[in-house]
PDB file of N, CA and C in Angstrom:
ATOM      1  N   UNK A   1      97.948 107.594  78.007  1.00  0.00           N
ATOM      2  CA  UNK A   1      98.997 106.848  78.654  1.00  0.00           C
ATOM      3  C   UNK A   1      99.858 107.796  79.486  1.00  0.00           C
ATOM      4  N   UNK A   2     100.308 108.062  80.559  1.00  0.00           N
ATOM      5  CA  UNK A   2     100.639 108.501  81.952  1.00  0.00           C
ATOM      6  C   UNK A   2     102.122 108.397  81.233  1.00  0.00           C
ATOM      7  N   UNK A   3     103.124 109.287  81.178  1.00  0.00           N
ATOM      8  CA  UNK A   3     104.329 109.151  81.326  1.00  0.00           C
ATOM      9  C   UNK A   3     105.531 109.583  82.296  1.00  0.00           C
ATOM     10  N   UNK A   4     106.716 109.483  82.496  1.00  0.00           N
ATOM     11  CA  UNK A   4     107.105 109.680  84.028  1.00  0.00           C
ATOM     12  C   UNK A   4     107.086 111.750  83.551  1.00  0.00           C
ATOM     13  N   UNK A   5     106.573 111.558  84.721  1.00  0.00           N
ATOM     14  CA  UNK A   5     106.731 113.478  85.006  1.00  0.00           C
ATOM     15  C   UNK A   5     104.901 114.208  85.061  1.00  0.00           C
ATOM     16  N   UNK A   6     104.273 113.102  84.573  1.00  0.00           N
ATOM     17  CA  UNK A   6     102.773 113.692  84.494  1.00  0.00           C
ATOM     18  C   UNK A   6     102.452 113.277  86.114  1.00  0.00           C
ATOM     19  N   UNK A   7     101.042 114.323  85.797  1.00  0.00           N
ATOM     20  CA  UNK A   7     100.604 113.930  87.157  1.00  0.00           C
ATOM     21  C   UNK A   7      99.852 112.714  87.786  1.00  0.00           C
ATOM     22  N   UNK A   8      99.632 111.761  86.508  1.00  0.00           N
ATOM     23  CA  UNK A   8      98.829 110.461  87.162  1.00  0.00           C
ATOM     24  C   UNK A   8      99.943 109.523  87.067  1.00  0.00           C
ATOM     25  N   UNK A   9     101.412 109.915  86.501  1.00  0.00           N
ATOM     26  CA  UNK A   9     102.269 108.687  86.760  1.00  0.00           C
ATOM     27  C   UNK A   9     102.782 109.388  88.043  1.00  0.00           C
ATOM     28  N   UNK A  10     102.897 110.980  88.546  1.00  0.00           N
ATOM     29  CA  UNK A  10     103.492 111.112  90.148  1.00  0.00           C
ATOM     30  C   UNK A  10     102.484 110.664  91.093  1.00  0.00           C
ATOM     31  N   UNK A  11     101.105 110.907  90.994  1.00  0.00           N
ATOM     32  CA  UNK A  11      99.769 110.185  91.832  1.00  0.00           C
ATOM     33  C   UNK A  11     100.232 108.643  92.227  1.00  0.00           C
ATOM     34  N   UNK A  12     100.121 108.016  90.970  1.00  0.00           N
ATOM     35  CA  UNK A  12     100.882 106.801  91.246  1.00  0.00           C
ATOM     36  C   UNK A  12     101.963 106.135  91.872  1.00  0.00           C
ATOM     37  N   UNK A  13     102.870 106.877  91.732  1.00  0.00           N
ATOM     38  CA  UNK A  13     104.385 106.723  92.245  1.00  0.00           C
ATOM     39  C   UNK A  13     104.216 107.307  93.970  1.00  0.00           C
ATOM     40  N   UNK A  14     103.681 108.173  94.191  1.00  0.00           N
ATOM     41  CA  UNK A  14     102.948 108.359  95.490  1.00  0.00           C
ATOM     42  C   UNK A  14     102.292 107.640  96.167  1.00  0.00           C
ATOM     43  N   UNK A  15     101.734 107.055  95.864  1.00  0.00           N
ATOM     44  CA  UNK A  15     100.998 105.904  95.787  1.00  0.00           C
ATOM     45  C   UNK A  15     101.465 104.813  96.901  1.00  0.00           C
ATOM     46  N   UNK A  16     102.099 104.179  95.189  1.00  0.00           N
ATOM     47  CA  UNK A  16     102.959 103.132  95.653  1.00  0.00           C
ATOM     48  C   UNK A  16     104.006 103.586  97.098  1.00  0.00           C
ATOM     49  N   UNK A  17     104.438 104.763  96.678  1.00  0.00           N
ATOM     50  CA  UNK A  17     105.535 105.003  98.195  1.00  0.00           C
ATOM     51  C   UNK A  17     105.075 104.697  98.980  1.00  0.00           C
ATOM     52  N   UNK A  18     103.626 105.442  99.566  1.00  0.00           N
ATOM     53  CA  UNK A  18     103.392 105.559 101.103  1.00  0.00           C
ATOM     54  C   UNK A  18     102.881 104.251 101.206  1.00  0.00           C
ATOM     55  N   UNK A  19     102.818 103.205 100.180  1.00  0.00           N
ATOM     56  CA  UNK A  19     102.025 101.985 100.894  1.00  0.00           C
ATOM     57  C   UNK A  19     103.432 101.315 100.986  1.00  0.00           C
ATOM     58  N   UNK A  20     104.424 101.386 100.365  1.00  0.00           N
ATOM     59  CA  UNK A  20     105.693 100.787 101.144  1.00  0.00           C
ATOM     60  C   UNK A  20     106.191 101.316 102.364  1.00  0.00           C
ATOM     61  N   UNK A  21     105.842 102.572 102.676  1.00  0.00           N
ATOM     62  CA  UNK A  21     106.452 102.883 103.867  1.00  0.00           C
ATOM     63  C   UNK A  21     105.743 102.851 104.975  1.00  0.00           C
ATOM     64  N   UNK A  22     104.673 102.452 104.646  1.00  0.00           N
ATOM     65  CA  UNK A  22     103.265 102.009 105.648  1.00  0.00           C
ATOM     66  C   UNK A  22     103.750 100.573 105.873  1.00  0.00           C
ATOM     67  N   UNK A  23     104.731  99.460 105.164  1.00  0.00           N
ATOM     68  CA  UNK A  23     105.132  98.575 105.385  1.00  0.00           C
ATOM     69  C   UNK A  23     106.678  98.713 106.172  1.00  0.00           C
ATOM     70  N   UNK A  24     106.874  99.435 106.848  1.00  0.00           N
ATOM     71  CA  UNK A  24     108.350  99.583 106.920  1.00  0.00           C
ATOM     72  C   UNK A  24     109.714  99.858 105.861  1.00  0.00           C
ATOM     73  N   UNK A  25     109.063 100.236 104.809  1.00  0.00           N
ATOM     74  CA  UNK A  25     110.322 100.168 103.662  1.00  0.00           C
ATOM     75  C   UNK A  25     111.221 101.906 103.874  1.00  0.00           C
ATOM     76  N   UNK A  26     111.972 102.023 103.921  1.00  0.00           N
ATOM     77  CA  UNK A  26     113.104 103.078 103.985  1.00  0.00           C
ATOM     78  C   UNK A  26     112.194 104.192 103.017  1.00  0.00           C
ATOM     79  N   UNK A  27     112.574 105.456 103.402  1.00  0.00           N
ATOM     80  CA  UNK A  27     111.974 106.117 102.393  1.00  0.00           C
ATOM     81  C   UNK A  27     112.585 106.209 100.956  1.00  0.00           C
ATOM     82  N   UNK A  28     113.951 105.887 101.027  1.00  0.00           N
ATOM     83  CA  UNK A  28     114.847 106.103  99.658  1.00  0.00           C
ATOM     84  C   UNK A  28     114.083 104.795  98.963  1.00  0.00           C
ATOM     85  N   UNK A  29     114.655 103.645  99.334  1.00  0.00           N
ATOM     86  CA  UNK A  29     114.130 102.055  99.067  1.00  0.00           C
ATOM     87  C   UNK A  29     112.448 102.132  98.561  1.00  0.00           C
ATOM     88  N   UNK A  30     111.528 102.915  98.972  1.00  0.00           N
ATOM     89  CA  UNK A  30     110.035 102.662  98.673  1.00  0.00           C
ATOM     90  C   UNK A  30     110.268 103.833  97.659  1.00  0.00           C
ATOM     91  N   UNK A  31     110.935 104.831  97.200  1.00  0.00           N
ATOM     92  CA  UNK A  31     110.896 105.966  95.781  1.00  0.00           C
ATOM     93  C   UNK A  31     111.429 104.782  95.187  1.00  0.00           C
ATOM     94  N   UNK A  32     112.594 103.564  95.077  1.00  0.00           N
ATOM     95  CA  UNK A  32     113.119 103.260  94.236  1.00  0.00           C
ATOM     96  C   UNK A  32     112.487 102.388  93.343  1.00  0.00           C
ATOM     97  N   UNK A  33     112.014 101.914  94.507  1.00  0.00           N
ATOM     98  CA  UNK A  33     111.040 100.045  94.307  1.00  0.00           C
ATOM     99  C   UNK A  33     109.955 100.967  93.489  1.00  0.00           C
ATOM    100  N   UNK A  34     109.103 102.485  94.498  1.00  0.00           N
ATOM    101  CA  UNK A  34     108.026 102.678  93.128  1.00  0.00           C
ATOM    102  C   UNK A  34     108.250 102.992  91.582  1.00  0.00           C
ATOM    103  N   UNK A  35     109.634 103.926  91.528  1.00  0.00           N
ATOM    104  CA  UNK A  35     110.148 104.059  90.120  1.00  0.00           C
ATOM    105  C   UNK A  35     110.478 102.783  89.361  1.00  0.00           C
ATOM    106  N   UNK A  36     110.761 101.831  89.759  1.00  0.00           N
ATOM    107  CA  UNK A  36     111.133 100.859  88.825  1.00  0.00           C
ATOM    108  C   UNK A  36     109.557 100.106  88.696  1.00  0.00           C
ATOM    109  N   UNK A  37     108.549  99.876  89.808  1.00  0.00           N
ATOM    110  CA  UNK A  37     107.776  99.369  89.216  1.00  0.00           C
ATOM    111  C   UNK A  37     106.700  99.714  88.386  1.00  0.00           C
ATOM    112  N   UNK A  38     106.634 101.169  88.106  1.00  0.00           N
ATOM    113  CA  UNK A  38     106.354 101.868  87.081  1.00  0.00           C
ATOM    114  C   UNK A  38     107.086 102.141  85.922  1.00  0.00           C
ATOM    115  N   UNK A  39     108.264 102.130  85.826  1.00  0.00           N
ATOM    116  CA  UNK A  39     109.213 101.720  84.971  1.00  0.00           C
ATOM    117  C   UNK A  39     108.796 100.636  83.931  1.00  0.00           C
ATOM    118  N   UNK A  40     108.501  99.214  84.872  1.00  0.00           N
ATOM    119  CA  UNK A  40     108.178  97.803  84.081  1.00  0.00           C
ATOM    120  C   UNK A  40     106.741  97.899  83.705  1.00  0.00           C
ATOM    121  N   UNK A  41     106.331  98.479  84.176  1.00  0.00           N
ATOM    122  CA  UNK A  41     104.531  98.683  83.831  1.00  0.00           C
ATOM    123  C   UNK A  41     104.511  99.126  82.343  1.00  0.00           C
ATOM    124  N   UNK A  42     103.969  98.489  81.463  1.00  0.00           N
ATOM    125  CA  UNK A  42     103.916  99.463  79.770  1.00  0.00           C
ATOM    126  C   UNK A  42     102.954 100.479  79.641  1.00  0.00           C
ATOM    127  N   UNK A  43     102.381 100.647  80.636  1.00  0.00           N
ATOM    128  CA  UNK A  43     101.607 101.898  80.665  1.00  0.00           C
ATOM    129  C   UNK A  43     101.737 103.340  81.132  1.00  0.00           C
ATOM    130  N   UNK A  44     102.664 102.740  81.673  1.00  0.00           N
ATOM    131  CA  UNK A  44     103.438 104.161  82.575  1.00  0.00           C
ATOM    132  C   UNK A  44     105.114 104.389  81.861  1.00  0.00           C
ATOM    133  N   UNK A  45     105.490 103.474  80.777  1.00  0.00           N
ATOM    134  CA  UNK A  45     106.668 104.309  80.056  1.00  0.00           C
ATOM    135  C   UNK A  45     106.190 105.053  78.863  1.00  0.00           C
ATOM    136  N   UNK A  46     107.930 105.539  78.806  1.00  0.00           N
ATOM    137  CA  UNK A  46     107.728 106.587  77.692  1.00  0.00           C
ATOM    138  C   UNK A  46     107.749 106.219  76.311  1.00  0.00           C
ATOM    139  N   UNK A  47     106.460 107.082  75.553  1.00  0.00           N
ATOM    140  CA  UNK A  47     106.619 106.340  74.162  1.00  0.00           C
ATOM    141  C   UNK A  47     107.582 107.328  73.408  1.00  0.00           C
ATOM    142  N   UNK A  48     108.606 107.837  74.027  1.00  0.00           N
ATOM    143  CA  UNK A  48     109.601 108.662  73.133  1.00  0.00           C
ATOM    144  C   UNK A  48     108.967 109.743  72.695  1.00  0.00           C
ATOM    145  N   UNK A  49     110.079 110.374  71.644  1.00  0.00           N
ATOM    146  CA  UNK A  49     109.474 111.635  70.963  1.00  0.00           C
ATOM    147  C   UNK A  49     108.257 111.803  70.030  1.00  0.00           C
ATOM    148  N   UNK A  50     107.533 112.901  69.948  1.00  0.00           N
ATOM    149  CA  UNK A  50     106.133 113.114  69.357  1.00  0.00           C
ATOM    150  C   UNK A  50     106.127 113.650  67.932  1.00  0.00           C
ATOM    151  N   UNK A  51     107.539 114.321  68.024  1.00  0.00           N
ATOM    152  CA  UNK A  51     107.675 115.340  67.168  1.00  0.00           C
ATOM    153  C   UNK A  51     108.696 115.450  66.429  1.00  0.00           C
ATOM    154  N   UNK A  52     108.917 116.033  65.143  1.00  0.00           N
ATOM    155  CA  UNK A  52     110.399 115.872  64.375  1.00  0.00           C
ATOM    156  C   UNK A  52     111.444 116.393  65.102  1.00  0.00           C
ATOM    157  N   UNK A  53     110.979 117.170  65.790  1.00  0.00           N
ATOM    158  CA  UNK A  53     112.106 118.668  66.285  1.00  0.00           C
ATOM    159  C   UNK A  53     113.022 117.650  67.657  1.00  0.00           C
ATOM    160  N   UNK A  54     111.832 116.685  68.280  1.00  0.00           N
ATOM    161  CA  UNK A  54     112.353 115.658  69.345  1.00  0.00           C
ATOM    162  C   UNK A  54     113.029 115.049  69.116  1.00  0.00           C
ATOM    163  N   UNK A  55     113.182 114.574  67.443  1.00  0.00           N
ATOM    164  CA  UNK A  55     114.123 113.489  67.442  1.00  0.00           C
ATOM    165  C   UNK A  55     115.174 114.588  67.047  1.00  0.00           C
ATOM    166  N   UNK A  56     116.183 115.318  67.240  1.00  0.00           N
ATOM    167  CA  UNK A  56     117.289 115.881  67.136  1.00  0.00           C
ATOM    168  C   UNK A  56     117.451 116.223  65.699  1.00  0.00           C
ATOM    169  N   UNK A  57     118.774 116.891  65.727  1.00  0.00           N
ATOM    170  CA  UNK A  57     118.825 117.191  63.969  1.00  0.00           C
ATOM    171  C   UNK A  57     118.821 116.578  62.985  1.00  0.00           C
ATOM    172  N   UNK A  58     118.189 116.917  62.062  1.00  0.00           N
ATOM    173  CA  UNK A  58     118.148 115.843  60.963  1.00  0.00           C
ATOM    174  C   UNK A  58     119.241 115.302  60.148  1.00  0.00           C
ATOM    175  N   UNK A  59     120.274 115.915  60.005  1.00  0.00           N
ATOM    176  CA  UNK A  59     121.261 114.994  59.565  1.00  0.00           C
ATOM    177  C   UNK A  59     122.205 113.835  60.825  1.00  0.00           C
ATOM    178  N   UNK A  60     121.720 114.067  62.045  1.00  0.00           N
ATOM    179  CA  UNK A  60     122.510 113.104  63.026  1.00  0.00           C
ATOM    180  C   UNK A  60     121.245 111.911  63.788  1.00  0.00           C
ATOM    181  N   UNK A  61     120.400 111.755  62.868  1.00  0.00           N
ATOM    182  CA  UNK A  61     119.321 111.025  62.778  1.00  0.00           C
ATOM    183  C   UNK A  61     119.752 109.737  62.139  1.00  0.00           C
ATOM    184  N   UNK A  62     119.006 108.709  63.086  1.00  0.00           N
ATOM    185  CA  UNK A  62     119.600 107.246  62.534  1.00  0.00           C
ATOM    186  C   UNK A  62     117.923 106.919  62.269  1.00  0.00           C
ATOM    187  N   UNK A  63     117.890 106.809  60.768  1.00  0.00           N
ATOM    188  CA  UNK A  63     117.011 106.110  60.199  1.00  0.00           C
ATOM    189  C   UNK A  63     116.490 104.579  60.454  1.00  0.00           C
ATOM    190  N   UNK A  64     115.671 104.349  60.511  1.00  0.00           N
ATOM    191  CA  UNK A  64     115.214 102.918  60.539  1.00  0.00           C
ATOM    192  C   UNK A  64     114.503 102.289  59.388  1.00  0.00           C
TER     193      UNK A  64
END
């Protein structure tokens, strides 16, 4: 699963830009529109931390 900062979610996000700006979209406006619609995609967010050390210190840890 691709998360933001790898290289097949920036491929993507590239992607998507130049085909908005191949439509006339602003260059700021076609980064925004591609970040959010990778954003809503569940394949391209983040599944959070991997690791104990990720979730912060262990006593300021909110249990579930």
């Amino acid at each position: 699963m691709p998360e933001p900062g790898s290289k097949k979610y920036d491929k993507r996000r590239a992607r998507l830009r130049k085909d908005a700006e191949s439509q006339g979209v602003s260059d700021q406006e076609a980064n925004e529109d591609a970040n959010a619609t990778l954003q809503q995609d569940p394949e391209y967010r983040s599944r959070g931390p991997r690791t104990e050390r990720g979730r912060g210190p262990k006593g300021e840890r909110h249990e579930r």
